[in-house]
Protein backbone atom coordinates (compact mmCIF):
# COMPACT_ATOMS: atom_id res chain seq x y z
CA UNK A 1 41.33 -70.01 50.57
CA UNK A 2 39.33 -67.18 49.57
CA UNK A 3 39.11 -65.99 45.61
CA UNK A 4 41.48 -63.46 44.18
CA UNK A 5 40.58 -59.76 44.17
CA UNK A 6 41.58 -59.72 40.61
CA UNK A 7 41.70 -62.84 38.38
CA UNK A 8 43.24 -62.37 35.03
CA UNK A 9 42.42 -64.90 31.84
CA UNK A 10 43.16 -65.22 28.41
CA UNK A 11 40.70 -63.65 25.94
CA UNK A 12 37.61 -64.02 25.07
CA UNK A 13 36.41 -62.64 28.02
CA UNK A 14 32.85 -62.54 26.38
CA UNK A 15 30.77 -66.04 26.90
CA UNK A 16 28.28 -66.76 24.68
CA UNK A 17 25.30 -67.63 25.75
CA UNK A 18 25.27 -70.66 23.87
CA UNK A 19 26.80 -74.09 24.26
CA UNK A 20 26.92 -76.90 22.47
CA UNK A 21 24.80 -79.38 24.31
CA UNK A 22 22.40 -76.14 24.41
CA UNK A 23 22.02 -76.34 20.58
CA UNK A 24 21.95 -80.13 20.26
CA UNK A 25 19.00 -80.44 22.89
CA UNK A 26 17.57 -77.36 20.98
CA UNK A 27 17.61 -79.60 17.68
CA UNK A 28 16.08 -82.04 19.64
CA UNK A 29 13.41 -80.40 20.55
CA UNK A 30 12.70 -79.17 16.98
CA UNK A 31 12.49 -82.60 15.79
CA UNK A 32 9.70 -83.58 18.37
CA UNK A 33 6.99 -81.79 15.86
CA UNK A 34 8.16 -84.25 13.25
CA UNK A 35 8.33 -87.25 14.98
CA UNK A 36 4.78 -86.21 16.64
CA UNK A 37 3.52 -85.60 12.96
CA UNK A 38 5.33 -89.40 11.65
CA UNK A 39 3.62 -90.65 14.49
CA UNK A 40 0.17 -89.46 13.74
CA UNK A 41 0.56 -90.94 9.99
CA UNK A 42 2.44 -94.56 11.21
CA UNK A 43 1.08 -95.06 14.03
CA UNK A 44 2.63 -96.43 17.26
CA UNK A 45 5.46 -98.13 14.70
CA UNK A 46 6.75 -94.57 13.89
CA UNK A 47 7.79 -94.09 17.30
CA UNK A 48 9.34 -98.12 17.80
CA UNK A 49 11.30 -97.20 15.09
CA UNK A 50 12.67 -94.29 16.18
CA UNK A 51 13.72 -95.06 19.56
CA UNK A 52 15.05 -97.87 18.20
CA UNK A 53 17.58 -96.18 16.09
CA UNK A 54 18.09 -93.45 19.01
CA UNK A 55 18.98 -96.12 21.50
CA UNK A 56 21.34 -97.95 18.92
CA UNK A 57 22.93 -94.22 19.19
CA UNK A 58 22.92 -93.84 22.52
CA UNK A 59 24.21 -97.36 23.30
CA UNK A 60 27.15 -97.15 21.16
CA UNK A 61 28.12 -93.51 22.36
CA UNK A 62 27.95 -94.75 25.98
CA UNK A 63 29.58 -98.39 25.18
CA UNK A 64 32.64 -96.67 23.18
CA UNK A 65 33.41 -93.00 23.92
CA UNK A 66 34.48 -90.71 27.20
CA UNK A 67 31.89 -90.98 30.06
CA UNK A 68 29.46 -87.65 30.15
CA UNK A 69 29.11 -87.33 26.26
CA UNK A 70 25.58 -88.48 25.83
CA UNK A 71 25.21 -84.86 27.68
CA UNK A 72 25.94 -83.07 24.80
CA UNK A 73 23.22 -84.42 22.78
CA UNK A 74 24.74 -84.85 19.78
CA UNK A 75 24.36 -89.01 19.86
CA UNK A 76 20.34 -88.38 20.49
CA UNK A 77 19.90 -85.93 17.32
CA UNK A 78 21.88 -88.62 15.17
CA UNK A 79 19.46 -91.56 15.98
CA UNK A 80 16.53 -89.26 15.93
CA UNK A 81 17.25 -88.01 12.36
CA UNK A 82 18.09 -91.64 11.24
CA UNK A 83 14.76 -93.19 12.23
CA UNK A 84 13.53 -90.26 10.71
CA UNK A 85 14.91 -91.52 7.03
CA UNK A 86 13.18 -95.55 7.58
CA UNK A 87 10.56 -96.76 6.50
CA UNK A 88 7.62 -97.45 9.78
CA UNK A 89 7.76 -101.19 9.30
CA UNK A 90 11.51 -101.91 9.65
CA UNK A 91 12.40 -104.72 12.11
CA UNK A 92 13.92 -102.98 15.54
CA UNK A 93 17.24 -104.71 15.31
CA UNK A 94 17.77 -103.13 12.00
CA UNK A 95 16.94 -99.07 13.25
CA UNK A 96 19.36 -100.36 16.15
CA UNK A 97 22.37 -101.54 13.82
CA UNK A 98 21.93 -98.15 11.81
CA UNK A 99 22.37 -96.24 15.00
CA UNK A 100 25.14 -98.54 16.24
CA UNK A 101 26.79 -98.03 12.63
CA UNK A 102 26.06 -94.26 12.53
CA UNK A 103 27.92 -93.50 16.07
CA UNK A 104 30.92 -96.18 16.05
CA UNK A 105 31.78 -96.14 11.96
CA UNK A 106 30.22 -92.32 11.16
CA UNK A 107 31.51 -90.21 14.45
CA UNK A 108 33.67 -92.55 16.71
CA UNK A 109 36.54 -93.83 14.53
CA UNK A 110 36.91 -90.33 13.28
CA UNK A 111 37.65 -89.29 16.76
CA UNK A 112 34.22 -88.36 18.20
CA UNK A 113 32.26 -85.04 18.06
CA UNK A 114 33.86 -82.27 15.77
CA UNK A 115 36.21 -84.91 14.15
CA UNK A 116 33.49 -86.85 11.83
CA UNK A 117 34.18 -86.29 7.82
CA UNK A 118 30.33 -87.67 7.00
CA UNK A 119 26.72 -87.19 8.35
CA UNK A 120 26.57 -89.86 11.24
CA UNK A 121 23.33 -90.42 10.64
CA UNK A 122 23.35 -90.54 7.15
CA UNK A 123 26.32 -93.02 6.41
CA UNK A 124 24.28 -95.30 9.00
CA UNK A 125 21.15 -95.11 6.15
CA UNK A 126 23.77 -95.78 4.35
CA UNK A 127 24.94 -99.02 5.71
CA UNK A 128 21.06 -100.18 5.94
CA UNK A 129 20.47 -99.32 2.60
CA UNK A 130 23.16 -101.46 1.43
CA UNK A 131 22.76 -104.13 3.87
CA UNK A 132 18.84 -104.93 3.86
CA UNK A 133 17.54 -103.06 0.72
CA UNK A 134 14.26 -104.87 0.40
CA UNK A 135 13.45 -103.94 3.94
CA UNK A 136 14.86 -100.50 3.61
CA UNK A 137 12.63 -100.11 0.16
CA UNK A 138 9.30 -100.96 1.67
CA UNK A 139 7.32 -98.30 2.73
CA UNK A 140 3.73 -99.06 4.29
CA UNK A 141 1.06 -96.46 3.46
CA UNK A 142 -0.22 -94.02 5.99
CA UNK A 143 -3.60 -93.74 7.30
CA UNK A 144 -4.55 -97.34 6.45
CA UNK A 145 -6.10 -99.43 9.37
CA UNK A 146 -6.31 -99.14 12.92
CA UNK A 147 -4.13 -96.53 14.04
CA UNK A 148 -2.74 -98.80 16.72
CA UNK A 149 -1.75 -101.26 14.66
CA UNK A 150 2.18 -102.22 13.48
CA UNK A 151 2.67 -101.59 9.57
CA UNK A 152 4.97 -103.91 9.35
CA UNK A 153 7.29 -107.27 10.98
CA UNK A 154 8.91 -104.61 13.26
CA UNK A 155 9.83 -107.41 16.49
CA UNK A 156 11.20 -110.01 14.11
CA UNK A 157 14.14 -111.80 15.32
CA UNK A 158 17.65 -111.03 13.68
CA UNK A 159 17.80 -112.28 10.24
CA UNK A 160 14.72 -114.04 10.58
CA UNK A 161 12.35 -114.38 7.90
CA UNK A 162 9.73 -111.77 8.48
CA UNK A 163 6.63 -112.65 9.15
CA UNK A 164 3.61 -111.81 6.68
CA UNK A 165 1.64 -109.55 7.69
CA UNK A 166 -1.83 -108.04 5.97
CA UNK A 167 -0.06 -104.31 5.83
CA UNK A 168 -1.00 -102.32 2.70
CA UNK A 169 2.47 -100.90 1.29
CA UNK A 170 2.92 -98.21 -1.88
CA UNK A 171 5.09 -97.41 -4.30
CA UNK A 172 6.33 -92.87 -2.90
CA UNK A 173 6.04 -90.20 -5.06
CA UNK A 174 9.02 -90.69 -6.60
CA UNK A 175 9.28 -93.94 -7.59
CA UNK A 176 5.56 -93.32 -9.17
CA UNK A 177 7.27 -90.76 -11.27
CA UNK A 178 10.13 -92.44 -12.27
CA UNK A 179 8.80 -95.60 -12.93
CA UNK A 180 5.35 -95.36 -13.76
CA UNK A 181 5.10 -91.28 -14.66
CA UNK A 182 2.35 -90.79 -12.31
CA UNK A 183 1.98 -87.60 -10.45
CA UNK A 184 1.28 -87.08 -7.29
CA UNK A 185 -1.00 -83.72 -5.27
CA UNK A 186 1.10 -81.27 -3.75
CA UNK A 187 -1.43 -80.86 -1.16
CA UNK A 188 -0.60 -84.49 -0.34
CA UNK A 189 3.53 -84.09 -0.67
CA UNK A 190 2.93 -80.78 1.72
CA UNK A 191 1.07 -82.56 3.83
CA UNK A 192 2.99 -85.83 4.28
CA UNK A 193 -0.18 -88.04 3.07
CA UNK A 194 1.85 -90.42 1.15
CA UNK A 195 3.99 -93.76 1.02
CA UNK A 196 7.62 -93.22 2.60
CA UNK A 197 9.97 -93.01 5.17
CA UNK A 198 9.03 -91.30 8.77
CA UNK A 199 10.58 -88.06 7.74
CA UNK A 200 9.02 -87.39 4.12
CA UNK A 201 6.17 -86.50 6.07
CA UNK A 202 4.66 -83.20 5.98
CA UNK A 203 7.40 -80.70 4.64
CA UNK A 204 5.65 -77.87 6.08
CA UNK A 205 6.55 -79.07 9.43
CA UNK A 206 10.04 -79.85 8.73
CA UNK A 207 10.69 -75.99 6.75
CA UNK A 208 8.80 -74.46 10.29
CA UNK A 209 10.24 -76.15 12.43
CA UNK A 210 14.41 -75.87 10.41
CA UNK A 211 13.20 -72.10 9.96
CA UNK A 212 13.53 -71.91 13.72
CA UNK A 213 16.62 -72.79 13.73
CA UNK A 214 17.93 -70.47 11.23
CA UNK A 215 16.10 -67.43 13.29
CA UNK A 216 18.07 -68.86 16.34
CA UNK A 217 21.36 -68.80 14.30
CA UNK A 218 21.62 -72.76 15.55
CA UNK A 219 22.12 -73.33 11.38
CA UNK A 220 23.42 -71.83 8.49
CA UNK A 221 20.32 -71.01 6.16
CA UNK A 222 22.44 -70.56 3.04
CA UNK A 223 23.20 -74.61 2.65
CA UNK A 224 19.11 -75.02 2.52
CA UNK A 225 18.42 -71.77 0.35
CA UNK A 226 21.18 -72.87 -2.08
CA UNK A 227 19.39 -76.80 -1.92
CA UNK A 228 16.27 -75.54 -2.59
CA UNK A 229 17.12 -72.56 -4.83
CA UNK A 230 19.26 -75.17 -7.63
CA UNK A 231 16.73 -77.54 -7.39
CA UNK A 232 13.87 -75.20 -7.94
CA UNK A 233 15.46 -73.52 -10.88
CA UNK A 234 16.48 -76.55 -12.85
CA UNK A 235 13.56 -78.73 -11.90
CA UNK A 236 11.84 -75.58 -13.56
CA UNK A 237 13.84 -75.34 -16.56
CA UNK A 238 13.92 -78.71 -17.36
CA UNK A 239 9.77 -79.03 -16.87
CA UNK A 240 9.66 -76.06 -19.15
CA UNK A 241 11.34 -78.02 -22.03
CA UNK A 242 9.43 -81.23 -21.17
CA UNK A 243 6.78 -81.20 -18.79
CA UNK A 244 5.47 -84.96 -19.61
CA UNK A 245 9.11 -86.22 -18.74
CA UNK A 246 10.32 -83.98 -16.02
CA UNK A 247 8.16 -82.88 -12.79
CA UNK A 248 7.82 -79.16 -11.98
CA UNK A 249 9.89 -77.82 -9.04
CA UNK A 250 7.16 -77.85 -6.57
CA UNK A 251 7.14 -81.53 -6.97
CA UNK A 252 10.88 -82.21 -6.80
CA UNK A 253 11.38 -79.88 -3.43
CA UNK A 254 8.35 -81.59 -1.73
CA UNK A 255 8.81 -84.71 -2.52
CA UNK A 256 11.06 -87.62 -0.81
CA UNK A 257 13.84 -86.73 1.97
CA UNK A 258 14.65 -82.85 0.23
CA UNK A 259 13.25 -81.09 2.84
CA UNK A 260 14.82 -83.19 6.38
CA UNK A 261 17.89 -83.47 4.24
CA UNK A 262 18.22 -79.93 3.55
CA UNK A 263 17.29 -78.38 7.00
CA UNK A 264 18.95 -81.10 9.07
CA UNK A 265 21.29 -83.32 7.91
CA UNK A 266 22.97 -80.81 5.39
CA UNK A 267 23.21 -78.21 7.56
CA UNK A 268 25.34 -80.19 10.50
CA UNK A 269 27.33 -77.93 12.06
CA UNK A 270 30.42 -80.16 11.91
CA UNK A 271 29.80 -81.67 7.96
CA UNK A 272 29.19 -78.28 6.09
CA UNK A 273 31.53 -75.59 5.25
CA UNK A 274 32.13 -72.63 7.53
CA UNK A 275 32.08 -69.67 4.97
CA UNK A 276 29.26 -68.42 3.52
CA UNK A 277 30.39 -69.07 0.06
CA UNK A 278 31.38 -72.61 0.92
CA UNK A 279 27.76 -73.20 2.10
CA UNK A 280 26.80 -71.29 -1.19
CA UNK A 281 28.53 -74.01 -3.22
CA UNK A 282 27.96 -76.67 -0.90
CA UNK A 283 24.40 -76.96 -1.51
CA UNK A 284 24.50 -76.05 -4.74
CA UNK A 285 25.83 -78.96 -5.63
CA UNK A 286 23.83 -81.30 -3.25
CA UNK A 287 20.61 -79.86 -5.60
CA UNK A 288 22.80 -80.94 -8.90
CA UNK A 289 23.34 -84.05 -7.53
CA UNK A 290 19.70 -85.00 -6.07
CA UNK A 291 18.93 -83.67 -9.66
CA UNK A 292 21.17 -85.90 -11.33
CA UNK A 293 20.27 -88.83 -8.94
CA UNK A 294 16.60 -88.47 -9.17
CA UNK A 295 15.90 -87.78 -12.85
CA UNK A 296 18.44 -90.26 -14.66
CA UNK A 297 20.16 -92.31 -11.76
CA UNK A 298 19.12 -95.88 -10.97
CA UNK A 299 17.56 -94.76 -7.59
CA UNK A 300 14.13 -92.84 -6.84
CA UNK A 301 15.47 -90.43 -4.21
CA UNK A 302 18.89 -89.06 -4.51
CA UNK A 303 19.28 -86.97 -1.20
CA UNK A 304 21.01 -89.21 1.01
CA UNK A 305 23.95 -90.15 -1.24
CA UNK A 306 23.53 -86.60 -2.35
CA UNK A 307 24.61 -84.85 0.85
CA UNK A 308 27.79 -87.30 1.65
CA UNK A 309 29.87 -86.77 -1.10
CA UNK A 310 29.01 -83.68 -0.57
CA UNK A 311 30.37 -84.08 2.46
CA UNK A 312 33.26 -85.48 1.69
CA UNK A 313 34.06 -81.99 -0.74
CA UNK A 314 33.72 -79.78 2.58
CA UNK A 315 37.43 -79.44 3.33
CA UNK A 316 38.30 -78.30 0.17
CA UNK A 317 35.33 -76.31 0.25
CA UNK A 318 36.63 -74.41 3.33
CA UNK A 319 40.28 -74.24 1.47
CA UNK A 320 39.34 -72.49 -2.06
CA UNK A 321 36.71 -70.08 -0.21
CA UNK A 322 38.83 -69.08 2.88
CA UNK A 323 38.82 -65.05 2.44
CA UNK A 324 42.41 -63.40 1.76
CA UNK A 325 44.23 -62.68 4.72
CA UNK A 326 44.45 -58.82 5.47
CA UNK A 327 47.60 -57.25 4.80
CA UNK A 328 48.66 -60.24 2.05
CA UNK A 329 48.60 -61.11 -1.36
CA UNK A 330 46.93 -64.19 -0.82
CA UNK A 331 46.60 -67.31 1.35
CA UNK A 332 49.82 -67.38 3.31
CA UNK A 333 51.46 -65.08 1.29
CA UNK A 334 53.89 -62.07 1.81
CA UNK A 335 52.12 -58.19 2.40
């Protein structure tokens, strides 16, 4: 049967160029400089660890939804990011449970890609935070040592007693601060020199290679401007009342998970608001709350929790800044 002369569709008749699995393998690829840069820090354990969590991902998206969806890529950027945010010494079956967690309990039960309320990867972190905090709260110290060797117990069985190994762990930037008011060189926090997990290395990397993104229109670079721009200002404000007590802004956007969290977990396409004053707010308030979290919370870091109640504000979000319909005197109502 040969094809119609004329074939007649619905509108838009305009493609664009890009799909989805075309961004989520394009996010992909932009985390490879980080993961490269974690690995040249941690060592080979950087990269156990992230696999681990990616194939926990890509497990549980085969095991439980449609056949064909690992195609799309979004499974691979949710493990990727959350072996990003552990520590290089966690056991392997733990990075594996957070990516099983993040995929079946973050993206599945809501109904799979497009549906998910929370940051997949993020409410796995989540889940290992609460689980296994010690493990999740030690962070071995970069640089230390052969560079092939493990900085931490990471083949220990299941709930096994971890071995003890002679790996030289540190207090991050942050919980210096906090807890012992000790500073730390910005030149270290840009470079990712320091105690933490894989992806509070080097925030120079993460802002180039998130800045690529924005240029590609893959995210929306308000939610990071508005991060950074209310943490900058009050960090600023409140060093200029008390600078022994509270760090300057440099400090507080350099330091911990700010800059991942801001360029790649907050900015999920599906998690953040779709208007530009949404996104506005949106990460205006993740700043606040890191703020809040960081300076007089019982935690460190702030970022994670930070970012999913934010998350959970995004519908109504979307509802108060949904521009007036044309023609009406307001949402739904009569010209």
């Amino acid at each position: 049967m040969s094809a119609p002369s004329l074939l007649v569709t619905a509108s838009p008749h305009l493609a664009a160029g890009d799909s989805t699995p075309r961004i989520m393998w394009t996010v992909v690829a932009s985390l490879a400089p980080i993961v490269a840069v974690a690995t040249y820090f941690f060592g080979p354990s950087a990269l156990l660890v992230v696999a681990a969590a990616t194939a926990g991902a890509l497990g549980t998206e085969r095991a439980l939804d449609r056949p064909g969806t690992l195609r799309d890529g979004s499974a691979a950027i949710t493990g990727i990011l959350l072996g990003l945010t552990l520590p290089a010494g966690l056991p392997l079956w733990m990075a594996v449970t957070g990516g099983v967690f993040g995929i079946a309990i973050g993206k599945l039960v809501f109904g799979g890609l497009g549906q998910n309320v929370f940051n997949p990867a993020l409410l796995g972190r989540a889940f290992l935070q609460a689980s296994f905090p010690v493990a999740l709260t030690t962070f071995p110290a970069p640089g230390t040592g052969h560079w092939w060797r493990l900085l931490g117990d990471n083949f220990a069985w299941p709930f096994a007693s971890p071995r003890a190994l002679d790996t030289v762990t540190g207090a991050t930037p942050l919980g210096r601060m906090k807890f012992d008011h000790q500073g730390t060189s910005l030149l270290d926090l840009v470079l990712g020199t320091t105690s933490g997990s894989l992806g509070e290395t080097s925030g120079l990397v993460i802002l180039l290679c998130g800045g690529y993104l924005a240029l590609r229109n893959y995210l929306n670079w308000r939610v990071p401007a508005s991060i950074f721009a209310t943490v900058a200002v009050l960090a600023a404000g409140l060093h200029a009342l008390d600078p022994a007590r509270y760090p300057g802004a440099a400090f507080m956007l350099f330091s911990g998970g700010l800059m991942l969290g801001a360029m790649y977990m907050a900015t999920d396409l599906v998690t953040s608001p779709v208007t530009h004053l949404g996104c506005w707010l949106f990460g205006a308030g993740i700043g606040l709350l890191v703020l809040l979290i960081r300076l007089w919370g019982g935690l460190a870091e702030g970022v994670m929790y930070a970012i999913l109640i934010m998350n959970a504000f995004v519908p109504f979000l979307n509802r108060l800044t949904q521009p007036r319909v044309f023609g009406s005197a307001g949402l739904g109502g009569a010209a």
